[in-house]
Protein backbone atom coordinates (compact mmCIF):
# COMPACT_ATOMS: atom_id res chain seq x y z
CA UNK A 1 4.91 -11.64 -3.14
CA UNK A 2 5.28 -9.04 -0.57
CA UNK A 3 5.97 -9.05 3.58
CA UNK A 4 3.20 -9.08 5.46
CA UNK A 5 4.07 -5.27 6.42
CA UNK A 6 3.21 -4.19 2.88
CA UNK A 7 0.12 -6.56 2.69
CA UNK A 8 -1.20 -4.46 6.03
CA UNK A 9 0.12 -1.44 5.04
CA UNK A 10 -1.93 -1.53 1.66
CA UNK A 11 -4.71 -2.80 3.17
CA UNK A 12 -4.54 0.03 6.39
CA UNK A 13 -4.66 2.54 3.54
CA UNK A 14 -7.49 1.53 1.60
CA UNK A 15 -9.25 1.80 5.22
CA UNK A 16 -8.25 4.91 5.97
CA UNK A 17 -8.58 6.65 2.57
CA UNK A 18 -12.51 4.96 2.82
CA UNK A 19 -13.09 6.69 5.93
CA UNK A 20 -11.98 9.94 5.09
CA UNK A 21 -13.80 9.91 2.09
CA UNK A 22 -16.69 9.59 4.89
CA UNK A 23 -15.17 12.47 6.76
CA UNK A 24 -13.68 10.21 9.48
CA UNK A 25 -10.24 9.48 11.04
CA UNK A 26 -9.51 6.37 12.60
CA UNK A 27 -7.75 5.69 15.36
CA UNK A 28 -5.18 2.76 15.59
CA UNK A 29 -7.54 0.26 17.16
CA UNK A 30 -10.14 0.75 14.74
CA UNK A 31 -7.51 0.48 11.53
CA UNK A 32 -6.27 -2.64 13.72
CA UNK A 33 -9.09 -4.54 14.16
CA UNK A 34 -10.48 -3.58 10.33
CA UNK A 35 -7.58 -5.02 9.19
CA UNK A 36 -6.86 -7.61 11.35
CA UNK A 37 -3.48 -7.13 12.44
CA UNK A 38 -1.79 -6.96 15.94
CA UNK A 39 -2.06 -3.40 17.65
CA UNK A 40 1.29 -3.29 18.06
CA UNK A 41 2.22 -4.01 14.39
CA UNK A 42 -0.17 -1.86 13.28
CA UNK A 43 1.26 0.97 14.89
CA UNK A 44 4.61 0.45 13.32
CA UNK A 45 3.02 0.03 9.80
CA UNK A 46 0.83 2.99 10.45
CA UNK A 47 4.10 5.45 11.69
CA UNK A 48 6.27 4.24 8.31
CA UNK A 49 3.06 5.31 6.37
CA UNK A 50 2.78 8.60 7.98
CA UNK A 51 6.67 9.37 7.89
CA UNK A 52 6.36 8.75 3.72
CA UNK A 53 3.69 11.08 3.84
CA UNK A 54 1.09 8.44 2.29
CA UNK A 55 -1.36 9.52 5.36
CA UNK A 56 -1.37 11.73 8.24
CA UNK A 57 -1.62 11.59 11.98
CA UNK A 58 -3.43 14.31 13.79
CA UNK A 59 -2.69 14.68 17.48
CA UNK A 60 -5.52 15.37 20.24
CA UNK A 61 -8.94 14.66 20.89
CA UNK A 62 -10.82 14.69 17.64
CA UNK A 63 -7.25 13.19 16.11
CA UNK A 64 -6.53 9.61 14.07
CA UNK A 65 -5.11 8.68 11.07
CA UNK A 66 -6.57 10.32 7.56
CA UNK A 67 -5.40 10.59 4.15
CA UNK A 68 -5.74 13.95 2.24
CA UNK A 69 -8.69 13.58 -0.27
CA UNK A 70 -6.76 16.34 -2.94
CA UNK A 71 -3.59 13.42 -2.56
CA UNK A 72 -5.91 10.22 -2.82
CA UNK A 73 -5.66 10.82 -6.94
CA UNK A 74 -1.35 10.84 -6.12
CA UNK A 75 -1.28 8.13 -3.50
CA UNK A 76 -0.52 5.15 -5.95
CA UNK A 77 0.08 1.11 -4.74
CA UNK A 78 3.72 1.80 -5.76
CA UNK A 79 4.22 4.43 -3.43
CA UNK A 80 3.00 2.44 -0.28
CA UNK A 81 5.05 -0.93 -1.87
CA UNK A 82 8.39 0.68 -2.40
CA UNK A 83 8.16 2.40 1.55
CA UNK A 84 7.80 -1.35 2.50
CA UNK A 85 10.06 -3.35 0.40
CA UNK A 86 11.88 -0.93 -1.26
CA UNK A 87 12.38 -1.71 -5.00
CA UNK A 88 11.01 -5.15 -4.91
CA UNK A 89 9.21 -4.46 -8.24
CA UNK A 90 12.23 -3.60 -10.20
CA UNK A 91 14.47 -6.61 -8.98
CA UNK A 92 15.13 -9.88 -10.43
CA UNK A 93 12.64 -12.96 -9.76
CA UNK A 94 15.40 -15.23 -8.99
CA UNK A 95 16.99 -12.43 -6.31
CA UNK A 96 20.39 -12.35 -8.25
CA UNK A 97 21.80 -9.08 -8.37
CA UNK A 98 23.44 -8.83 -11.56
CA UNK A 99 20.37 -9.57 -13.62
CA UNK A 100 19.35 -7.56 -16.60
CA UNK A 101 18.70 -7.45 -20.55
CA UNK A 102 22.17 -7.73 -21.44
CA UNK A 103 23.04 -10.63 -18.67
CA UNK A 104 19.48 -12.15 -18.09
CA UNK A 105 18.83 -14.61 -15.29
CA UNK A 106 17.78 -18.31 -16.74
CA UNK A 107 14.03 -16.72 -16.18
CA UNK A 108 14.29 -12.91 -16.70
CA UNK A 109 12.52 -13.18 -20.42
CA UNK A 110 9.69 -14.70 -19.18
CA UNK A 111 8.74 -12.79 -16.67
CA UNK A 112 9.60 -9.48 -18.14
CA UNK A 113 6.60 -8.78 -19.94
CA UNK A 114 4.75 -9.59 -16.56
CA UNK A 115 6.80 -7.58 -14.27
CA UNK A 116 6.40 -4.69 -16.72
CA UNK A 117 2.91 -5.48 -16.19
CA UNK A 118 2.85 -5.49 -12.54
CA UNK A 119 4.44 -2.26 -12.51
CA UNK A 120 2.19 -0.91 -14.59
CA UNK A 121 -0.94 -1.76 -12.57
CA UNK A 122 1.04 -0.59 -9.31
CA UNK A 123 1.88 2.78 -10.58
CA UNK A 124 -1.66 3.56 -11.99
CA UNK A 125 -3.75 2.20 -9.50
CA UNK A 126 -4.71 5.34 -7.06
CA UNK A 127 -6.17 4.49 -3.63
CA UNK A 128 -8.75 7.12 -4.99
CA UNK A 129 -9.40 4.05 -7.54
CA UNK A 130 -9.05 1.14 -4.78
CA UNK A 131 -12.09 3.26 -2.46
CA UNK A 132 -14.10 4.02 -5.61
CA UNK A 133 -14.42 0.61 -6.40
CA UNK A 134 -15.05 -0.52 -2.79
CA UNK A 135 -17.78 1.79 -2.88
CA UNK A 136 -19.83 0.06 -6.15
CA UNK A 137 -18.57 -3.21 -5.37
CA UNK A 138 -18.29 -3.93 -1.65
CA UNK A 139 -15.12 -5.99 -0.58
CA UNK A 140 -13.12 -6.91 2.57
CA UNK A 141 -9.61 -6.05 4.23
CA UNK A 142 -9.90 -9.17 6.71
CA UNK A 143 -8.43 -12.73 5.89
């Protein structure tokens, strides 16, 4: 459903807010390798997520990437999906760009009720809620 950017990019924050929740930041190699994405890629993923302000990158010795624990709450899965693919949730399954209510696609009223659903879910799901559950429940961010 998405590009393998957003995949990582979701997944990259879920890391990240975890460790700061621990009172760490991570560097790129460790988000890298947690992940398990390229270095290279990673960086890229991890600049777009700092220049929408989803985390922050603090320079120096004791520096690496963090999210701010007052924003984890704000920080919802449609924030880090739209920086990625822009308004992918909103658009029509089929990709046609004229599709709505009043000139529906030969599938738009079928999946309506389930993209309504999807954004839904993306828009109140909080990484706060994504760690918390990580915490009680233990899952993984590798394939």
């Amino acid at each position: 459903m998405f590009s393998k950017a957003c995949e990582y990019a979701i997944r990259a924050s879920i890391y990240i807010a975890s460790q700061t929740i621990e009172g760490n930041r991570v560097s790129l190699i460790d988000v890298s390798n947690k992940i398990d994405s390229p270095e290279a890629f990673t960086s890229k993923i991890l600049q777009k997520l700092v220049k929408s302000k989803i985390i922050q990158s603090i320079k120096g010795p004791r520096g690496g990437f963090e999210i701010e624990k007052n924003n984890m709450e704000a920080i919802n899965l449609k924030m880090i999906v739209e920086a990625f693919e822009g308004d992918v949730l909103y658009r029509c399954s089929l990709g046609l760009n004229k599709c709505s209510d009043l000139h529906p696609c030969p599938f738009h009223h079928k999946y309506k009720p389930i993209k309504q659903n999807l954004i839904h879910i993306f828009e109140t799901t909080s990484l706060k809620d994504l760690i918390h559950q990580d915490l009680e429940d233990p899952t993984f961010l590798k394939t």
